[in-house]
N, C-alpha and C. Protein backbone atom coordinates (compact mmCIF):
# COMPACT_ATOMS: atom_id res chain seq x y z
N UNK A 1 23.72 20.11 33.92
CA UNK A 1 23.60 19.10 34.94
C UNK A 1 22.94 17.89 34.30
N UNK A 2 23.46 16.98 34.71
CA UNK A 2 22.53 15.66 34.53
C UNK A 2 22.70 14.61 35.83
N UNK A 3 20.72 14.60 35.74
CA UNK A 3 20.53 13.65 36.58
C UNK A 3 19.75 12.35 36.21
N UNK A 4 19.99 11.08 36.68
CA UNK A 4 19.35 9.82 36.67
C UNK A 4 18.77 9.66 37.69
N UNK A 5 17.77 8.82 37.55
CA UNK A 5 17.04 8.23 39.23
C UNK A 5 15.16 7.73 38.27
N UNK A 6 14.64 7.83 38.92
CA UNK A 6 13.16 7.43 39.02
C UNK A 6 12.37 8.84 39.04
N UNK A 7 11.59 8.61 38.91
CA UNK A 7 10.54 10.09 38.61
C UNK A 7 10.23 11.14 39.84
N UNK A 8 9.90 10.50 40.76
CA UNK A 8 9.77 11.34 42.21
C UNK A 8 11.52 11.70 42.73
N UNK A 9 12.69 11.32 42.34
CA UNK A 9 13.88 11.50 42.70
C UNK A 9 14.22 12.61 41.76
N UNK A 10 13.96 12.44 40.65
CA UNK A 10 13.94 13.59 39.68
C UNK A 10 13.21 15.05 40.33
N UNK A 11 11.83 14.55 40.00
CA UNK A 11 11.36 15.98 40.54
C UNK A 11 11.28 16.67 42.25
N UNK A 12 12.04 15.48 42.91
CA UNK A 12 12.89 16.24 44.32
C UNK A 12 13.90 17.01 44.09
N UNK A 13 14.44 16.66 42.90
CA UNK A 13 15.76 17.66 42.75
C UNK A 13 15.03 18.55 42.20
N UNK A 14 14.74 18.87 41.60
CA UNK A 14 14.18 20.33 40.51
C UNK A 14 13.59 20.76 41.29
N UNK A 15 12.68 20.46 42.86
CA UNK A 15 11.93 21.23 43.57
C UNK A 15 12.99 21.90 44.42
N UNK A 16 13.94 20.88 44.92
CA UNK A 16 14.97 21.66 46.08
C UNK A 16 16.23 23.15 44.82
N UNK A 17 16.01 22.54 43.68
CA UNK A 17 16.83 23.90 43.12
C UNK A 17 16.05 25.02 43.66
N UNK A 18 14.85 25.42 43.59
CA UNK A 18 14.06 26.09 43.84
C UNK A 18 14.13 26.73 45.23
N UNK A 19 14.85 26.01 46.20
CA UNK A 19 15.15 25.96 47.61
C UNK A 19 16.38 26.79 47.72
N UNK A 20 17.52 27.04 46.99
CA UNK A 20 18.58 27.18 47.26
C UNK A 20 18.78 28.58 47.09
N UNK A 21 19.95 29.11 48.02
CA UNK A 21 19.98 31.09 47.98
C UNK A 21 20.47 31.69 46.97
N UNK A 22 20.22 30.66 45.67
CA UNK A 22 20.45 31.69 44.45
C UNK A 22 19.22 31.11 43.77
N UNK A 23 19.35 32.51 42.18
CA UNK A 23 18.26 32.20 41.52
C UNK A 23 18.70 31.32 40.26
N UNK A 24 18.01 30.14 40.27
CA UNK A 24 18.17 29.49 39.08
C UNK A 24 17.37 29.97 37.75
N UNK A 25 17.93 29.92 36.63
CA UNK A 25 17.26 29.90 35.49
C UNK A 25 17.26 28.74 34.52
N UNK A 26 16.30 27.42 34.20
CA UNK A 26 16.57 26.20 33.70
C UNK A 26 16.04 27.12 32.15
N UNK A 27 16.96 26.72 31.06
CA UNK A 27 16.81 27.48 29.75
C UNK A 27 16.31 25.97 29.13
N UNK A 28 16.93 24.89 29.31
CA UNK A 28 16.58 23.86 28.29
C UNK A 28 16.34 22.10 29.36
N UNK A 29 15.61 21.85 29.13
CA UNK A 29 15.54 20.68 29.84
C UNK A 29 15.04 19.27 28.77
N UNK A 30 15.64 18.26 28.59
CA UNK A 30 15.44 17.25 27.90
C UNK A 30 15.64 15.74 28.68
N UNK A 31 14.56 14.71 28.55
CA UNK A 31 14.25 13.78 29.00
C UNK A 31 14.43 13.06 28.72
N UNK A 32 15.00 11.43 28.83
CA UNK A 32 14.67 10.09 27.90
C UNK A 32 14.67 9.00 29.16
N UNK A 33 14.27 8.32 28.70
CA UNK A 33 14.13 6.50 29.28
C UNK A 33 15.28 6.16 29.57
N UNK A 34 15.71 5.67 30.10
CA UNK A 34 16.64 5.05 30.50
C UNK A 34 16.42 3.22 30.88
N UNK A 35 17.11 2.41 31.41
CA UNK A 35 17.11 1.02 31.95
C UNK A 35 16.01 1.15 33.11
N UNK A 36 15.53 -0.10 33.37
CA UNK A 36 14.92 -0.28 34.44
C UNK A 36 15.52 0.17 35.73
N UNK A 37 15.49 -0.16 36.80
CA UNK A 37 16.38 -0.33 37.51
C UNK A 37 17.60 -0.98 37.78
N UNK A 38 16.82 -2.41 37.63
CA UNK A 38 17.35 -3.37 37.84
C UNK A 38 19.06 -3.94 36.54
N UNK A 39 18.33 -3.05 35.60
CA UNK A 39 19.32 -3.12 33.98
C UNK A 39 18.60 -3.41 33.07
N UNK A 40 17.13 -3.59 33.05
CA UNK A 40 16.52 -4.17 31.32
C UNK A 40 16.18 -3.18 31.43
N UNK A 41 16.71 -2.71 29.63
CA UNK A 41 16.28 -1.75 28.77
C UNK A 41 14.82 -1.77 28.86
N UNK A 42 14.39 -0.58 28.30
CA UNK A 42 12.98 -0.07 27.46
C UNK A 42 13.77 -0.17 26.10
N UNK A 43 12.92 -0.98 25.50
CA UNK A 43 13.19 -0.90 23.89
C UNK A 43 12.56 0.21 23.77
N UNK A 44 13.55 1.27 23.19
CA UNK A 44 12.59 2.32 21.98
C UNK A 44 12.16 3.63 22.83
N UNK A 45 12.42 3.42 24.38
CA UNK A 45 11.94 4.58 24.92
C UNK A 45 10.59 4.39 25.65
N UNK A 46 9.63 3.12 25.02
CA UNK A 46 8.78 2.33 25.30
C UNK A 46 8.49 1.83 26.98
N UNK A 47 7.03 1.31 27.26
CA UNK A 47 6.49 0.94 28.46
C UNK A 47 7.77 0.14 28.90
N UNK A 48 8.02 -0.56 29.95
CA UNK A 48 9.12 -1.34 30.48
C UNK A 48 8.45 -2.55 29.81
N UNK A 49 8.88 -3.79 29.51
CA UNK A 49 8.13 -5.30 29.53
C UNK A 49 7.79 -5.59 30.82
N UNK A 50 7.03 -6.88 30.99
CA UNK A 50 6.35 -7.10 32.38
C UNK A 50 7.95 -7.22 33.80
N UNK A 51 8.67 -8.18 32.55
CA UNK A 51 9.96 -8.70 33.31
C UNK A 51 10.76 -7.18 33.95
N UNK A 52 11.01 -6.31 33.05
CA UNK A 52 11.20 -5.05 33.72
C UNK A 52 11.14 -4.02 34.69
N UNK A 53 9.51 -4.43 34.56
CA UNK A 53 8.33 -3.91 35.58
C UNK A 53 8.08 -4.44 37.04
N UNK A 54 8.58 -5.83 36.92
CA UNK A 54 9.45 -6.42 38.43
C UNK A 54 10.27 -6.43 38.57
N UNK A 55 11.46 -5.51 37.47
CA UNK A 55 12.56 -5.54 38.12
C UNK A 55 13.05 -4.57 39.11
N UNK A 56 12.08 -3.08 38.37
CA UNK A 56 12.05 -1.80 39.32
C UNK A 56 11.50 -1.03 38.55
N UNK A 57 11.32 0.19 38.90
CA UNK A 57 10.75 1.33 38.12
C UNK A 57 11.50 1.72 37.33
N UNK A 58 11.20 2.35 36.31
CA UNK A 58 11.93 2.83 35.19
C UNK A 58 12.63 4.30 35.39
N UNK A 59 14.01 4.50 34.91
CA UNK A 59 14.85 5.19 35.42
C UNK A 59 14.38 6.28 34.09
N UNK A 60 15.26 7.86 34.67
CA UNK A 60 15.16 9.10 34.01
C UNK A 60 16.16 9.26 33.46
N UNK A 61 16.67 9.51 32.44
CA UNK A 61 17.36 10.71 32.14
C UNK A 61 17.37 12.30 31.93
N UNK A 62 18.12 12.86 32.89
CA UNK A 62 17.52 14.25 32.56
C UNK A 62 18.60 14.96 32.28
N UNK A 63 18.81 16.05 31.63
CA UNK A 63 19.91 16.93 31.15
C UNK A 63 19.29 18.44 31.58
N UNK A 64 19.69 19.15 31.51
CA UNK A 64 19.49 20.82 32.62
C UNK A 64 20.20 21.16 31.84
N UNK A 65 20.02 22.69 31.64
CA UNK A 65 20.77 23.60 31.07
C UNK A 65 20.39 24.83 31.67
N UNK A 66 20.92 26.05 32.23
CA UNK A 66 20.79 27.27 32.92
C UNK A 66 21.89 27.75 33.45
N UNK A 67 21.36 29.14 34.28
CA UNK A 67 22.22 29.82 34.64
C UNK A 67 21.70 29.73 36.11
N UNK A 68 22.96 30.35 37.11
CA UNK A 68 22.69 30.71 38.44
C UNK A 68 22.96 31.86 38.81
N UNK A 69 22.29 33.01 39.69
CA UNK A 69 23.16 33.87 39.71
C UNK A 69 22.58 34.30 41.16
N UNK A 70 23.56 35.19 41.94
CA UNK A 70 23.75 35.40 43.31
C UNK A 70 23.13 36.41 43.29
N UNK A 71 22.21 36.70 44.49
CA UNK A 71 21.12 37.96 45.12
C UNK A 71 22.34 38.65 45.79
N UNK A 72 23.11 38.50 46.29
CA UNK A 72 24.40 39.23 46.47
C UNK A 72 25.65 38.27 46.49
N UNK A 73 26.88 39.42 46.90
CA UNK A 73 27.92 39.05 46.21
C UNK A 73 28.82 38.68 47.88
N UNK A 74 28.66 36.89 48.22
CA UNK A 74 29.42 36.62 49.38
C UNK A 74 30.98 37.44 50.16
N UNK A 75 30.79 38.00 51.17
CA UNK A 75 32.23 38.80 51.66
C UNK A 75 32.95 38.25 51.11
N UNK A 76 33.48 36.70 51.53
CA UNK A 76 34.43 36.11 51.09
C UNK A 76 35.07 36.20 49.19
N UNK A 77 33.88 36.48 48.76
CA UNK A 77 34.23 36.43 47.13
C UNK A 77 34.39 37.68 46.72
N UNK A 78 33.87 38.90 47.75
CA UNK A 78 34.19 40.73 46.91
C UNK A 78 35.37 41.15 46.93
N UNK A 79 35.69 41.81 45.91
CA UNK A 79 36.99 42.04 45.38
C UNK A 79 37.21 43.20 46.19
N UNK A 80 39.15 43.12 46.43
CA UNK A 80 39.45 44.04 47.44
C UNK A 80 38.74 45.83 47.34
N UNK A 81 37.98 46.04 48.60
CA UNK A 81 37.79 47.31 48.62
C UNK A 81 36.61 47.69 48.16
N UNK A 82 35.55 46.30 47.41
CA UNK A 82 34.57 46.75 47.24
C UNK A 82 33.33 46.85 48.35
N UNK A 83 32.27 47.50 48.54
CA UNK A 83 31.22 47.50 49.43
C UNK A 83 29.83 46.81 48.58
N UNK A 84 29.52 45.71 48.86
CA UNK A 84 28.40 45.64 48.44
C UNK A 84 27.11 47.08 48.26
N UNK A 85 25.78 47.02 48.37
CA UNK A 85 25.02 47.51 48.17
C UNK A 85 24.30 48.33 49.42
N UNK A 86 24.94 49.17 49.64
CA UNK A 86 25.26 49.62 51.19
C UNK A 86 24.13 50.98 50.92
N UNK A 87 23.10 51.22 52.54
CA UNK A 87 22.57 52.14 52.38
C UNK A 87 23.42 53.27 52.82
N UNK A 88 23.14 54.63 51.99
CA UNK A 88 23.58 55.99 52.31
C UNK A 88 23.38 56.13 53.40
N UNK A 89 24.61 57.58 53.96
CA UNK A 89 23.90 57.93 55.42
C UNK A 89 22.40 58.81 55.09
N UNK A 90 21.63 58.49 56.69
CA UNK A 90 21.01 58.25 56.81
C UNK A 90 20.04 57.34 56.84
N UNK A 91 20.83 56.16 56.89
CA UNK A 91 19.81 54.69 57.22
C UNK A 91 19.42 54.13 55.93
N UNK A 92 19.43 54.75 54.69
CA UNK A 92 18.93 54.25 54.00
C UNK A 92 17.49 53.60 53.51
N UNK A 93 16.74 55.11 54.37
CA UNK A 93 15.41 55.00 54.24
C UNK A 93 14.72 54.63 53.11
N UNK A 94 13.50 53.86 52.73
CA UNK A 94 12.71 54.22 51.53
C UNK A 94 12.56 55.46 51.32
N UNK A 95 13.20 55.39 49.80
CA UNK A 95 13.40 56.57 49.40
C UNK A 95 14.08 57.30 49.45
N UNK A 96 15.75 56.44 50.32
CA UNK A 96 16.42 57.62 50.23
C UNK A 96 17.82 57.19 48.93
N UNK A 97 19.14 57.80 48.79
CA UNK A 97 19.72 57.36 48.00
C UNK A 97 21.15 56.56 48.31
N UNK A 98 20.97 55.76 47.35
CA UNK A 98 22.28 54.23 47.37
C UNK A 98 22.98 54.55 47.10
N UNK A 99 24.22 53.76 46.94
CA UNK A 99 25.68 53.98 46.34
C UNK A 99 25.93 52.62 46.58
N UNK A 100 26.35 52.07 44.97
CA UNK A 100 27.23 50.78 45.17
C UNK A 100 28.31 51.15 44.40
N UNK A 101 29.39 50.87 45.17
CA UNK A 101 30.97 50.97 44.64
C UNK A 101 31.78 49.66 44.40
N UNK A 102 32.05 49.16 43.37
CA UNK A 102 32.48 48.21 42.87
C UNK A 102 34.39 48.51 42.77
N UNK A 103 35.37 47.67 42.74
CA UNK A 103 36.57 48.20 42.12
C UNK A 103 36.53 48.82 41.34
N UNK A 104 36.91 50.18 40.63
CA UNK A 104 36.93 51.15 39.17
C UNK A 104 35.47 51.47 39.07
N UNK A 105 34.01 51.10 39.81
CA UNK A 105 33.40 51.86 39.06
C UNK A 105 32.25 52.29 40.36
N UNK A 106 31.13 53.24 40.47
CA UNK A 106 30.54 53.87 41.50
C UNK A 106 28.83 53.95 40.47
N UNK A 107 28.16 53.63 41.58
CA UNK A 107 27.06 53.86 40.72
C UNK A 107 25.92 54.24 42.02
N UNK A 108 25.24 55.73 41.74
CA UNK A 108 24.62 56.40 42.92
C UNK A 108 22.84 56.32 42.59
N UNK A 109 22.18 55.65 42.81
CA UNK A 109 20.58 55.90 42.58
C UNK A 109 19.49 56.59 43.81
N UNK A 110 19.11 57.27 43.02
CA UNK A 110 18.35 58.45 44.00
C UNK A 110 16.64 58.71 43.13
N UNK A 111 15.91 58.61 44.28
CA UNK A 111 14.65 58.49 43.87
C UNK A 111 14.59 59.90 42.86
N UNK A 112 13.07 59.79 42.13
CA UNK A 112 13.18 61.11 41.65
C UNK A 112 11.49 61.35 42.34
């Protein structure tokens, strides 16, 4: 992902990833300067000049790198015939035992 904006627009996004019904994992994140707002450069990565500094705040560059992955697997997306993570009969008490059946494969966990 890459995002531009100003510093508090930046770290609104990285707080609302945090918000969303999957789990993110950010592996690499890298930063640079960007233009003012307005369009004058930061020479060098450098403070803005004064002229800059009225033109607007100084913009982000940000680059993201990660993975996402789903706490479960949406109806709409399970492959024909599979059951998600379904409790056994009997309610599926603590403690009692699971069965998730995927297409081709079955996998049963039972306390010991």
């Amino acid at each position: 992902m890459t995002i531009t904006g100003g510093y508090t627009e930046v770290l609104d996004f990285i707080n609302r990833l945090d918000g969303l019904p999957r789990i993110i994992v950010i592996d690499t994140v890298n930063v640079t300067t960007g233009a003012a707002a307005a369009g004058t450069p930061a020479p060098g990565g450098a403070s803005p000049t004064p002229l800059a500094a009225a033109a607007g705040p100084l913009q982000l560059n940000v680059s993201l790198s990660g993975r996402m992955f789903l706490t479960q697997v949406p109806a709409a997306f399970a492959p024909a015939g599979a059951q998600g993570s379904a409790p056994a009969a009997g309610g599926g008490s603590p403690g009692g035992t699971t069965t998730t059946t995927t297409a081709g494969a079955s996998t049963t966990t039972t306390p010991r």
